[in-house]
PDB file of N, CA and C in Angstrom:
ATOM      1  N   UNK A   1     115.560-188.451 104.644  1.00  0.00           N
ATOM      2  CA  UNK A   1     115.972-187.251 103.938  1.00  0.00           C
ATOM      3  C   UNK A   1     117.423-186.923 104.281  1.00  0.00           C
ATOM      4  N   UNK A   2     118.086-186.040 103.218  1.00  0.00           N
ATOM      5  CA  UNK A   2     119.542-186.080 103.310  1.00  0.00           C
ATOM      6  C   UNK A   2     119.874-184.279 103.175  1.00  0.00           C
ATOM      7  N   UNK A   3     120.940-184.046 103.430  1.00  0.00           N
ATOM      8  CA  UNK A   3     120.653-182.641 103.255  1.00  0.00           C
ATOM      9  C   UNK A   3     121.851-182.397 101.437  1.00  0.00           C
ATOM     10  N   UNK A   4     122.103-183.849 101.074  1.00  0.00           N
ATOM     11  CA  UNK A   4     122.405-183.654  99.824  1.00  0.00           C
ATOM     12  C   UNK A   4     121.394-182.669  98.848  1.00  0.00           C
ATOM     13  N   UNK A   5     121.572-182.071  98.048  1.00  0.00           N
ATOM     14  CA  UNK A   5     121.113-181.197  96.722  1.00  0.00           C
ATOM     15  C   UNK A   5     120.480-181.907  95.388  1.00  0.00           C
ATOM     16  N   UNK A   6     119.730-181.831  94.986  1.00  0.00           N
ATOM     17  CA  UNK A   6     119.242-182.489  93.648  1.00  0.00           C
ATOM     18  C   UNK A   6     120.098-181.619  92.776  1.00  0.00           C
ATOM     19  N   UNK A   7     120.684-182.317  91.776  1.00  0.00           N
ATOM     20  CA  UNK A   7     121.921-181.329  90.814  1.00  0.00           C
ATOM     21  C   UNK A   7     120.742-181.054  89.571  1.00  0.00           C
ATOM     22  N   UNK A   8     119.556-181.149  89.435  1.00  0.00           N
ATOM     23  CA  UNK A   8     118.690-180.836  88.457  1.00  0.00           C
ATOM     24  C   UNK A   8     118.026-179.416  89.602  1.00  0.00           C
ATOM     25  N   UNK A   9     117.171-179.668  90.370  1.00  0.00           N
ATOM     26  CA  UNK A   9     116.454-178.489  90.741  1.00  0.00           C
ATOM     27  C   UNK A   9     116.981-177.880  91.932  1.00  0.00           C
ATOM     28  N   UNK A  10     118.120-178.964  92.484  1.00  0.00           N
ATOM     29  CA  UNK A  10     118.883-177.964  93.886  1.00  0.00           C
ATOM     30  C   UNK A  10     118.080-178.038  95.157  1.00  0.00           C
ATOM     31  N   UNK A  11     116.790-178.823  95.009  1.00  0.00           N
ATOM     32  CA  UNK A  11     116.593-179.051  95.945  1.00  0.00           C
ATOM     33  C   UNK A  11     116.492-179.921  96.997  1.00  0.00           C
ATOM     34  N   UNK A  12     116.774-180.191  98.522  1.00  0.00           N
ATOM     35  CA  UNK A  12     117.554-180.963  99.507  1.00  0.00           C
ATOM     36  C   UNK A  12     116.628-181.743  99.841  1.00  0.00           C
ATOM     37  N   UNK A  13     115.190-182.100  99.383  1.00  0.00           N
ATOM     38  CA  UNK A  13     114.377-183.153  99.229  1.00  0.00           C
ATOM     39  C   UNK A  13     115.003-184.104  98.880  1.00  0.00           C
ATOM     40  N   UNK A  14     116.130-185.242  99.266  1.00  0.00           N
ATOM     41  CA  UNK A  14     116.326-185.982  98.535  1.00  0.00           C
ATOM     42  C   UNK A  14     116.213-187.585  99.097  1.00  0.00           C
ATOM     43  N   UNK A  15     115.887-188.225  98.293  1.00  0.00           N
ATOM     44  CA  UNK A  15     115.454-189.875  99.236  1.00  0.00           C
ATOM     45  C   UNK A  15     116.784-190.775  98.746  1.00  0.00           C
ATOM     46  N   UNK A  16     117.440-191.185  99.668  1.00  0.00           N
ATOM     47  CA  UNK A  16     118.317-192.251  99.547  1.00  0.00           C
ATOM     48  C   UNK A  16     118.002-193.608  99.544  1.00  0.00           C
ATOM     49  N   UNK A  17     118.529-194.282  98.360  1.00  0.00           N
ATOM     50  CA  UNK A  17     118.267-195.753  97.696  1.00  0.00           C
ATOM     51  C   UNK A  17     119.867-196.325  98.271  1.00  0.00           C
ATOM     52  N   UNK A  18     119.568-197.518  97.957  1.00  0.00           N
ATOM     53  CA  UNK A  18     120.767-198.374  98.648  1.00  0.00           C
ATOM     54  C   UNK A  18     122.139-198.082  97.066  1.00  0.00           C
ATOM     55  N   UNK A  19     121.798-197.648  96.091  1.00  0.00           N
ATOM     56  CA  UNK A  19     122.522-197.460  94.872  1.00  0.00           C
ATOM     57  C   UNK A  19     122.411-196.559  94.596  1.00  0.00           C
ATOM     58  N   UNK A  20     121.450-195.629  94.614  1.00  0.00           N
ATOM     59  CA  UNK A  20     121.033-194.318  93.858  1.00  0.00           C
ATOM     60  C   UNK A  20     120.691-193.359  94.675  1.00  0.00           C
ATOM     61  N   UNK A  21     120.262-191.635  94.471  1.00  0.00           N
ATOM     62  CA  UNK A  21     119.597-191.265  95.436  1.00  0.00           C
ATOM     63  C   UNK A  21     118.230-190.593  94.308  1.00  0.00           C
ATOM     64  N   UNK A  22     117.273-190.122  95.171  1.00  0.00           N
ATOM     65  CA  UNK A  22     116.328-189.885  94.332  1.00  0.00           C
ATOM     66  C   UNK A  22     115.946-188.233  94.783  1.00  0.00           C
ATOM     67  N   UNK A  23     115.344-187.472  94.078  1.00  0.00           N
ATOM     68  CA  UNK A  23     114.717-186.019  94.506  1.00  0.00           C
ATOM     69  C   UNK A  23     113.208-186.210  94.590  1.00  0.00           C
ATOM     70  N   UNK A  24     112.427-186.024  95.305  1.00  0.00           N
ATOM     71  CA  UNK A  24     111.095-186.134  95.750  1.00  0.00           C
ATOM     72  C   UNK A  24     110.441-184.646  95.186  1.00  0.00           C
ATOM     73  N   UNK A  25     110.865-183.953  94.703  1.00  0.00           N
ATOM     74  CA  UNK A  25     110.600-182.802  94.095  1.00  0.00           C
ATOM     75  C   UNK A  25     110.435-183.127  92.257  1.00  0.00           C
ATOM     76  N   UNK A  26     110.996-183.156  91.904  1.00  0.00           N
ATOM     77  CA  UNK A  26     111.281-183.110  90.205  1.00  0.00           C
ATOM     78  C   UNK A  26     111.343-185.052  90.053  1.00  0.00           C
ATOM     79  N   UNK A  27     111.744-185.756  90.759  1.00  0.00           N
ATOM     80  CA  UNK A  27     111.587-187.323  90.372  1.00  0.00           C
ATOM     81  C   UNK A  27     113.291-187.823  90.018  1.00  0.00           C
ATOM     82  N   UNK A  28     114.340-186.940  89.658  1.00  0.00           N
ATOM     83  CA  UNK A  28     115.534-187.116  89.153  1.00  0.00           C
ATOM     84  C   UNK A  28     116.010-188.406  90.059  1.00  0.00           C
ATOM     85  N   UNK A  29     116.998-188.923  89.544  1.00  0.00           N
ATOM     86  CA  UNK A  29     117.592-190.256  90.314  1.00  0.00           C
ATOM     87  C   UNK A  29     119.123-189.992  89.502  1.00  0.00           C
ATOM     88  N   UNK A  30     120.238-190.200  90.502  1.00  0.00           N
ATOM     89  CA  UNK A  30     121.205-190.119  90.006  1.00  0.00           C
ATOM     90  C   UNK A  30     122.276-191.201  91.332  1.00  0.00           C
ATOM     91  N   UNK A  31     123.228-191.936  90.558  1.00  0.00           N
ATOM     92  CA  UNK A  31     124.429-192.377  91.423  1.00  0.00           C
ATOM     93  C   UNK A  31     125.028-192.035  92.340  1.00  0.00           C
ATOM     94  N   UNK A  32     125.298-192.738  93.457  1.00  0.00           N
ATOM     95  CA  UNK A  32     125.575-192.221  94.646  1.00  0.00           C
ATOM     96  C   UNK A  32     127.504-192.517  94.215  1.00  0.00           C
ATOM     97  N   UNK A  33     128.217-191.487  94.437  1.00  0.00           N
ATOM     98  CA  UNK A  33     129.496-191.419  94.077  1.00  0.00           C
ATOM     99  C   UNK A  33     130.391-191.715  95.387  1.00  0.00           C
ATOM    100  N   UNK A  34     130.942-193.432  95.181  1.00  0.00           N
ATOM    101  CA  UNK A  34     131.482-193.792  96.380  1.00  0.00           C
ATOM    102  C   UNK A  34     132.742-192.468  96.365  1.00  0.00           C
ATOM    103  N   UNK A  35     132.822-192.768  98.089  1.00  0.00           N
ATOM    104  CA  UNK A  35     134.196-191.713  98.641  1.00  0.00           C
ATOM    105  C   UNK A  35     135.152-191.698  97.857  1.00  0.00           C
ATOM    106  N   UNK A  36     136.005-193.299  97.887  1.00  0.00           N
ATOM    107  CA  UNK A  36     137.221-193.944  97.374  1.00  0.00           C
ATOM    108  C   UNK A  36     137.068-193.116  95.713  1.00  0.00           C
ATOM    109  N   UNK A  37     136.059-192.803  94.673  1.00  0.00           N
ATOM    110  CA  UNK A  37     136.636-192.314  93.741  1.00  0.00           C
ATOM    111  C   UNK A  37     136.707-191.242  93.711  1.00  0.00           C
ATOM    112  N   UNK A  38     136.054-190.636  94.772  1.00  0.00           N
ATOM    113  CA  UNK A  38     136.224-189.451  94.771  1.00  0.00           C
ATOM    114  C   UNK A  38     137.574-188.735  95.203  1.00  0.00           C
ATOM    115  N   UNK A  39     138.119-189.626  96.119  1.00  0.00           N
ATOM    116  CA  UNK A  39     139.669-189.509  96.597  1.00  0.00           C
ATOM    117  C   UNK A  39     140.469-189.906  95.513  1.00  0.00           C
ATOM    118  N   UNK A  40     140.413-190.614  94.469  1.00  0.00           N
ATOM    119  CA  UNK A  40     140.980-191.307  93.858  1.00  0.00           C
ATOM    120  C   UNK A  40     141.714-190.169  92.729  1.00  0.00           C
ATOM    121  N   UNK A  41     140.098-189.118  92.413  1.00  0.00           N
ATOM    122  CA  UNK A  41     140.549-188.297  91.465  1.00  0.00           C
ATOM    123  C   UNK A  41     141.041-186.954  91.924  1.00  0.00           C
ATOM    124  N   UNK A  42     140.975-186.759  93.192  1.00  0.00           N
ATOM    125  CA  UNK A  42     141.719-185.876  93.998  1.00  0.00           C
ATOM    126  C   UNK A  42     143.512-185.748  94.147  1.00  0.00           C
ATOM    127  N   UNK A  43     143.570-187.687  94.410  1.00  0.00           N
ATOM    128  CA  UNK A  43     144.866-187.934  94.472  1.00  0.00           C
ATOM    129  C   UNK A  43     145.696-187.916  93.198  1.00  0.00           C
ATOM    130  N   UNK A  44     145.315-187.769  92.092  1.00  0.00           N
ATOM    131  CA  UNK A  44     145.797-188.247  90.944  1.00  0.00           C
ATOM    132  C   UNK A  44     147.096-187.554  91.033  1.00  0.00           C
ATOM    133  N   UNK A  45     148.011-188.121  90.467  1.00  0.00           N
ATOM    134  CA  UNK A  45     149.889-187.744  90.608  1.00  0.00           C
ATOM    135  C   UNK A  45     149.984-187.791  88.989  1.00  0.00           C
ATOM    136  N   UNK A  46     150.621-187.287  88.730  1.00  0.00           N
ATOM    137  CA  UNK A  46     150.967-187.391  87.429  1.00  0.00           C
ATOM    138  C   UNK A  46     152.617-186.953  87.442  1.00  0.00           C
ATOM    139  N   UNK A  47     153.172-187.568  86.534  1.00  0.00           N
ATOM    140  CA  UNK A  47     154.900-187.953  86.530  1.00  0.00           C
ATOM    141  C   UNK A  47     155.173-187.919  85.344  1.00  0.00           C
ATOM    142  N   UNK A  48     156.637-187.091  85.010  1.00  0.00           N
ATOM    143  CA  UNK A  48     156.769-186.680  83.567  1.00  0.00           C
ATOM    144  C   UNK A  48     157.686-188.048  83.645  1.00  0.00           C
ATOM    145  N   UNK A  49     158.487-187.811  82.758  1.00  0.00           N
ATOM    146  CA  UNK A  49     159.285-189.083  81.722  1.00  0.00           C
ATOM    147  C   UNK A  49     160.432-189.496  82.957  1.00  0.00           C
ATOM    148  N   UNK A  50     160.913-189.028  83.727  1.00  0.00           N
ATOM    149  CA  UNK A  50     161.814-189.603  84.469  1.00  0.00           C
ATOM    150  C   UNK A  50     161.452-190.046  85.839  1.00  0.00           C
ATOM    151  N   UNK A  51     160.085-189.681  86.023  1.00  0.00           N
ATOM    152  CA  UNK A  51     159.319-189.829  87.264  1.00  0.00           C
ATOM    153  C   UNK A  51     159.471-189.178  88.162  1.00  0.00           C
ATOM    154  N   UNK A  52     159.637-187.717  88.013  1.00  0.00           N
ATOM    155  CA  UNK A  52     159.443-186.800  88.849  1.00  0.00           C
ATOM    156  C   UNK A  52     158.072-186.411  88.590  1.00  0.00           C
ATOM    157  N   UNK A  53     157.517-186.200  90.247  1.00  0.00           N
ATOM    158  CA  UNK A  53     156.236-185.604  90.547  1.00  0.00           C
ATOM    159  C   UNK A  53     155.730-184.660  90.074  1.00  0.00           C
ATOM    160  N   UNK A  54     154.741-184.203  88.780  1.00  0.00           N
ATOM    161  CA  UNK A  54     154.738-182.511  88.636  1.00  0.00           C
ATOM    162  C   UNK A  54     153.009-182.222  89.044  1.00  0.00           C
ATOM    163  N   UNK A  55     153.488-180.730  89.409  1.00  0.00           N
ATOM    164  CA  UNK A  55     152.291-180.210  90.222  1.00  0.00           C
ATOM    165  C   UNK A  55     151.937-178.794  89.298  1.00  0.00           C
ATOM    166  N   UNK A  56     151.265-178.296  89.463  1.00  0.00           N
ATOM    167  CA  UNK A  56     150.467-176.931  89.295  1.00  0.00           C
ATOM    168  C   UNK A  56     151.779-175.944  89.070  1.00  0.00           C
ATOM    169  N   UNK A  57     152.120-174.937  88.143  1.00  0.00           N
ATOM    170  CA  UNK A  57     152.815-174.304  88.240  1.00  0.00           C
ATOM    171  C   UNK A  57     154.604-174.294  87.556  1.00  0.00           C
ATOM    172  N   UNK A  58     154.719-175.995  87.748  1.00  0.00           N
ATOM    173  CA  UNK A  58     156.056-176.256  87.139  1.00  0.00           C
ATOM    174  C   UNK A  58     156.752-175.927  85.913  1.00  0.00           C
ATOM    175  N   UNK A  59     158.077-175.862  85.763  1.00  0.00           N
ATOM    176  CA  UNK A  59     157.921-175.460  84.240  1.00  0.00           C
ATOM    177  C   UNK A  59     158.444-177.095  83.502  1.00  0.00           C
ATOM    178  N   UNK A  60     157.949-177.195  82.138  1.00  0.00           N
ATOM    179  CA  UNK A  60     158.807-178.493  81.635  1.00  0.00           C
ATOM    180  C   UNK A  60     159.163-178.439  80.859  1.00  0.00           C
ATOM    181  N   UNK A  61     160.032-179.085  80.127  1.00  0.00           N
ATOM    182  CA  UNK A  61     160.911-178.899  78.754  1.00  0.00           C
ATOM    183  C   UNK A  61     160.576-179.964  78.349  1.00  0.00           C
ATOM    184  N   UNK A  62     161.145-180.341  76.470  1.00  0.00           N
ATOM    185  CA  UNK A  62     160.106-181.320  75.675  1.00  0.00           C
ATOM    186  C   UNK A  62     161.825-182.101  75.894  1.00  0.00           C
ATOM    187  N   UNK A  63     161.677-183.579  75.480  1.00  0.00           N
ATOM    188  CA  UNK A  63     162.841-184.719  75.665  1.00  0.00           C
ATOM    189  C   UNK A  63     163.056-184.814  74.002  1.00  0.00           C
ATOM    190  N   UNK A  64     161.810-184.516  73.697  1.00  0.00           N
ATOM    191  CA  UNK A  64     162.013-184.983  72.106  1.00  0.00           C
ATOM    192  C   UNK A  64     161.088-184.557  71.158  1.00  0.00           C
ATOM    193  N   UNK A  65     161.635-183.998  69.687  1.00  0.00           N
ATOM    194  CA  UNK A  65     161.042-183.639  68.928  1.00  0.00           C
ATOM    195  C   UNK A  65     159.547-183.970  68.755  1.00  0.00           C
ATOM    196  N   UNK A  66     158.849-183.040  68.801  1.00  0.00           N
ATOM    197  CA  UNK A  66     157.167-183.515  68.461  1.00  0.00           C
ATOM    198  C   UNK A  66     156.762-182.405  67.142  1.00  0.00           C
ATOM    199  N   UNK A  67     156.183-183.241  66.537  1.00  0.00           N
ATOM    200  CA  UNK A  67     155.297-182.215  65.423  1.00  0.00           C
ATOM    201  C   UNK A  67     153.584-182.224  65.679  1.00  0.00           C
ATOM    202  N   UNK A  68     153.506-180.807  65.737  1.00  0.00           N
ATOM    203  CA  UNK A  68     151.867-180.235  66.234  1.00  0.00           C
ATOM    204  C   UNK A  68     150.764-180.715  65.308  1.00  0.00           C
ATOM    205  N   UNK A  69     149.960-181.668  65.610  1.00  0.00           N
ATOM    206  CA  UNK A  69     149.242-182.072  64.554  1.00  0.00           C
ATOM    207  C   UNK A  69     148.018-180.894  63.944  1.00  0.00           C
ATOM    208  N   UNK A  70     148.207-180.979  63.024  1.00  0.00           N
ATOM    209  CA  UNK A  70     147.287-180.178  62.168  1.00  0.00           C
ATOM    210  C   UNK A  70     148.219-179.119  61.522  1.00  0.00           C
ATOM    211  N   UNK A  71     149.299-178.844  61.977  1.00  0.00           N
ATOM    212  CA  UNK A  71     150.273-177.824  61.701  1.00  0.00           C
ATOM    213  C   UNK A  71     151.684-178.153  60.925  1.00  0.00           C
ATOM    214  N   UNK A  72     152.335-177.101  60.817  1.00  0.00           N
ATOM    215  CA  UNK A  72     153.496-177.726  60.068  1.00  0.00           C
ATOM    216  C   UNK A  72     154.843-177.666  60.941  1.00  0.00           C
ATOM    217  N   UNK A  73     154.580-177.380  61.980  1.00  0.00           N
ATOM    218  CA  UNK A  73     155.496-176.512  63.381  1.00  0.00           C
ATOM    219  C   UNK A  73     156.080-177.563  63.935  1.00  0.00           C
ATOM    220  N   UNK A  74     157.104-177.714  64.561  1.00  0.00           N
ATOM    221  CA  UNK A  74     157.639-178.849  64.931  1.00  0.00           C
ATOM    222  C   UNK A  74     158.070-178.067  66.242  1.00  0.00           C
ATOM    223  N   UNK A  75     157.534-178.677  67.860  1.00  0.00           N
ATOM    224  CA  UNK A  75     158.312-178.203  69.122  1.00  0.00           C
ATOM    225  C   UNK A  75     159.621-179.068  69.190  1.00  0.00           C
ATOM    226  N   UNK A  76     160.628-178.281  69.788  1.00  0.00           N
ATOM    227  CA  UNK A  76     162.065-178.840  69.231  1.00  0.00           C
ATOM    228  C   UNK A  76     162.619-179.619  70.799  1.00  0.00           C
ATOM    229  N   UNK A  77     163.387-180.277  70.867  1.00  0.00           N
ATOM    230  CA  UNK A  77     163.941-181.085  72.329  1.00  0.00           C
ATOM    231  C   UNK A  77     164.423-179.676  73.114  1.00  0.00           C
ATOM    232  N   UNK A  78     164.232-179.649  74.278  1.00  0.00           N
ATOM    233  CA  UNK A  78     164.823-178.962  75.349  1.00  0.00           C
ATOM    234  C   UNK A  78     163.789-177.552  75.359  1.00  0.00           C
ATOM    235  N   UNK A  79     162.911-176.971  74.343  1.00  0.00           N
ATOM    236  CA  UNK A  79     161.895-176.135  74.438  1.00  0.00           C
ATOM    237  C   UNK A  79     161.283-176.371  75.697  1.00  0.00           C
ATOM    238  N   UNK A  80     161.460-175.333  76.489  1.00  0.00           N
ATOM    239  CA  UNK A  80     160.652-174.897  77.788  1.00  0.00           C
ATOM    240  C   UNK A  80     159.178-174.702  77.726  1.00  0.00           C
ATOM    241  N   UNK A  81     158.632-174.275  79.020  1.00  0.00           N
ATOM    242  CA  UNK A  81     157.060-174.253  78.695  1.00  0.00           C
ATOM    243  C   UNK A  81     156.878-172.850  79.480  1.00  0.00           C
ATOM    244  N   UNK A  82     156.216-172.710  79.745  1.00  0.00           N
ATOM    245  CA  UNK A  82     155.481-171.535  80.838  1.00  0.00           C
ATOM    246  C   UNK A  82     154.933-172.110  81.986  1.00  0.00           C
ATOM    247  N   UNK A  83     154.597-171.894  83.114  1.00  0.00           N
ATOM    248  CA  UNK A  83     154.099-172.675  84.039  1.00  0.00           C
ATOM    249  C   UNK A  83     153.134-173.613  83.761  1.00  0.00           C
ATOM    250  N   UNK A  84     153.128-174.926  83.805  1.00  0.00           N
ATOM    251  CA  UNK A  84     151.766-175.528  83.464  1.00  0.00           C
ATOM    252  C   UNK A  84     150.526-175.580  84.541  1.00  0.00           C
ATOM    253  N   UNK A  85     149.505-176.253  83.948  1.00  0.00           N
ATOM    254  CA  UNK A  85     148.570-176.662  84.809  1.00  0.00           C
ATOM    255  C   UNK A  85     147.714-178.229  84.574  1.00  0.00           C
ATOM    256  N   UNK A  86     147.654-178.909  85.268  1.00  0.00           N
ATOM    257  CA  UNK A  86     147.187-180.333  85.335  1.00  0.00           C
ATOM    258  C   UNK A  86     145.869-180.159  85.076  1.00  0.00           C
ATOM    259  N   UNK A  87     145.297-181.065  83.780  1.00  0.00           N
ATOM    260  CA  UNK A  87     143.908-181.027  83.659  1.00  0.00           C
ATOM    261  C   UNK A  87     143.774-182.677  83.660  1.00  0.00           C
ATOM    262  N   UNK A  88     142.279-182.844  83.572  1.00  0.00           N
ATOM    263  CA  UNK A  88     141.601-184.517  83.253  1.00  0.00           C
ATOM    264  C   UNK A  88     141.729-184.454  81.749  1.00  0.00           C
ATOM    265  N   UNK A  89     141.974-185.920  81.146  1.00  0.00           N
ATOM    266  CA  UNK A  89     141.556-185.925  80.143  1.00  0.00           C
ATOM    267  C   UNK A  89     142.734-186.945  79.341  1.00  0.00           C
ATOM    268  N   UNK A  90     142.860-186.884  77.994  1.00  0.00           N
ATOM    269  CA  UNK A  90     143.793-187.413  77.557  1.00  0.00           C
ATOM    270  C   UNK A  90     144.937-187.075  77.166  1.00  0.00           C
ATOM    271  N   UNK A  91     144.759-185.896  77.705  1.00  0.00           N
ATOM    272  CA  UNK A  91     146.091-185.242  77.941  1.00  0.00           C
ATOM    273  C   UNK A  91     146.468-184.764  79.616  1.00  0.00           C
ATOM    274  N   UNK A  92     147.651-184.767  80.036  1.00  0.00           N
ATOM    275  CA  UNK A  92     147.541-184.485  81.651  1.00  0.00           C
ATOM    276  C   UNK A  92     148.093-182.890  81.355  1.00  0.00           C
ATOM    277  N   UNK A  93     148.724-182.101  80.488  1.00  0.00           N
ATOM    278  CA  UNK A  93     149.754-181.087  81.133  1.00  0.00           C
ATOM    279  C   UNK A  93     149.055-180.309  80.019  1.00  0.00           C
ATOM    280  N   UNK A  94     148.142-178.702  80.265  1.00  0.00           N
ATOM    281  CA  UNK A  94     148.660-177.568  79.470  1.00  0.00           C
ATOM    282  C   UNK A  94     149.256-176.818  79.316  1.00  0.00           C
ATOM    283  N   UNK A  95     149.825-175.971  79.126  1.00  0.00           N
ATOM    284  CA  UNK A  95     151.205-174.979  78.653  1.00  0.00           C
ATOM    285  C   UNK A  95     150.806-174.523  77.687  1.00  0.00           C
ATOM    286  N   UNK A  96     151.735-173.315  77.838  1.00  0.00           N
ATOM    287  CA  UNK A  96     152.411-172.550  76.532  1.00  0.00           C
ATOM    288  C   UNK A  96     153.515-172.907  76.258  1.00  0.00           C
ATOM    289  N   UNK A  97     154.023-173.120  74.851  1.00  0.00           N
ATOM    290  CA  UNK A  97     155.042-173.474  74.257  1.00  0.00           C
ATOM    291  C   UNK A  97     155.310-172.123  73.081  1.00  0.00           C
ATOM    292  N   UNK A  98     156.283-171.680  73.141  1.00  0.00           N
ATOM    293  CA  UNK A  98     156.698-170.882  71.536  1.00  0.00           C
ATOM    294  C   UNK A  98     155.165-169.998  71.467  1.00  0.00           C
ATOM    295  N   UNK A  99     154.438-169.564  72.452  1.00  0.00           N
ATOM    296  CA  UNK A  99     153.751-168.756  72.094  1.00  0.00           C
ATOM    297  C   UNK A  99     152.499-169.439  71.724  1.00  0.00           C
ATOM    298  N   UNK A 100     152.385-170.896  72.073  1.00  0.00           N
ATOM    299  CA  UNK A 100     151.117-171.899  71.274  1.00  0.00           C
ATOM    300  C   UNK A 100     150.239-172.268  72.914  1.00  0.00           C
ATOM    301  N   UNK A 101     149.093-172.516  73.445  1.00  0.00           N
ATOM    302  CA  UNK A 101     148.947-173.122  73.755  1.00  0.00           C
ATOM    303  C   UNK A 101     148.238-175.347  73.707  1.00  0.00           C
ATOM    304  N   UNK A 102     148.973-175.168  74.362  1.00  0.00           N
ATOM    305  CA  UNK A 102     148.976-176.776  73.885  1.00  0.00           C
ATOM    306  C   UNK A 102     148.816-177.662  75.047  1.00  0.00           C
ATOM    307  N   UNK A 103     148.239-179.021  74.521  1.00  0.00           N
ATOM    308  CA  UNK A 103     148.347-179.834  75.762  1.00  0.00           C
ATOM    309  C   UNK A 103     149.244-181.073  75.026  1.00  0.00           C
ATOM    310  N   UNK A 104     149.692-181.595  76.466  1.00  0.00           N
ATOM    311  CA  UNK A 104     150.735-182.393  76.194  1.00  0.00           C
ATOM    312  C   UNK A 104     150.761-183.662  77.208  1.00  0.00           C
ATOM    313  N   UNK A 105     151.098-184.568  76.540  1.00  0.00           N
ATOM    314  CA  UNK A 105     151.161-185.613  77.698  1.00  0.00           C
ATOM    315  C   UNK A 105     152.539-186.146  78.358  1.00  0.00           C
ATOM    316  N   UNK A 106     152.336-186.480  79.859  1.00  0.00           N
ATOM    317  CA  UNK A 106     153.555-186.104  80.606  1.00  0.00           C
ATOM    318  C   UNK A 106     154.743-186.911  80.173  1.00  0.00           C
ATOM    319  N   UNK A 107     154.525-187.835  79.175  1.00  0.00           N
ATOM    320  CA  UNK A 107     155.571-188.822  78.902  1.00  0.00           C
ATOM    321  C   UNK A 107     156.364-188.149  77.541  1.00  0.00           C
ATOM    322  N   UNK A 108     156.229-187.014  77.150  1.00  0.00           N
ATOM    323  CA  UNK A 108     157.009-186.169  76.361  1.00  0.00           C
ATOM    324  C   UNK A 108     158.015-184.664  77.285  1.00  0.00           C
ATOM    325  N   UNK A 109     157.840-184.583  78.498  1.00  0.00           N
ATOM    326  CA  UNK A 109     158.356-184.021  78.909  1.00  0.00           C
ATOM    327  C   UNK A 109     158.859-183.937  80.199  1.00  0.00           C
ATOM    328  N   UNK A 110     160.037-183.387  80.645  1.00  0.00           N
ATOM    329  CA  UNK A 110     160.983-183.531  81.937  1.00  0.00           C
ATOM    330  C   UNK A 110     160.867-182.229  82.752  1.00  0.00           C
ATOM    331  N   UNK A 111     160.923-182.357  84.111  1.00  0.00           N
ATOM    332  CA  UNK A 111     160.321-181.165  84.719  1.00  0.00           C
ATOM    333  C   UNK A 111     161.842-180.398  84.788  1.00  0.00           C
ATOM    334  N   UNK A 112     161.746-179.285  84.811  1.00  0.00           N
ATOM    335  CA  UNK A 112     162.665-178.278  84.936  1.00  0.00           C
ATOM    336  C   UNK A 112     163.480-177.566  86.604  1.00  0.00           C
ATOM    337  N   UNK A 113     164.298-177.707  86.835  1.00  0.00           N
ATOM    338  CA  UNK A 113     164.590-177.589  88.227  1.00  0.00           C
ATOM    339  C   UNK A 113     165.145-176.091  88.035  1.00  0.00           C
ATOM    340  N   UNK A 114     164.543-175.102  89.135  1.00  0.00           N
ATOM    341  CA  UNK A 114     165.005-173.528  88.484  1.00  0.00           C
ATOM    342  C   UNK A 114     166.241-173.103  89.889  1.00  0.00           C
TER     343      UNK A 114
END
């Protein structure tokens, strides 16, 4: 027994498999999540267009014209952002732009030095 949690009923009944772990309560079986990815997605760095490091908070400006899909709005080169924040996904950076929020990916924009 482990004092891990079953993520279905929460409870710390749980039997460890050499791959999986199991809950002895409800029957659930789920993947045992090596360390290494778990560090992996902890560490994630993300780097705008010139390869500066950006973190939580930064502000960035666009390098180059983009048009907002679905819209007719075009964000213009050197447009600033509002502080961003780093999410997962297929996009790394959200912001506000011109009053929009938007996500953006870091290879359209340069971090801002204040």
């Amino acid at each position: 027994m482990s004092e891990t949690a079953c993520p279905m009923c929460e409870m710390t009944d749980v039997l460890t498999h050499s791959d999986h772990l199991e809950c002895v309560t409800c029957g659930h079986d789920w993947k045992i999540k090596a360390q290494s990815e778990e560090a992996s997605a902890a560490d994630r760095i993300v780097k705008d267009a010139y390869g500066n490091v950006l973190a939580d908070g930064d502000v960035v400006a666009m390098i180059k014209d983009l048009k907002l899909k679905g819209s007719s709005q075009v964000l213009k080169v050197g447009t600033k952002s509002k502080p961003i924040r780093l999410v997962d996904g297929d996009h790394e950076i959200t912001c506000k732009m011109d009053g929009i929020t938007i996500g953006l990916k870091a290879c359209f924009v340069k971090k801002v030095v204040a």
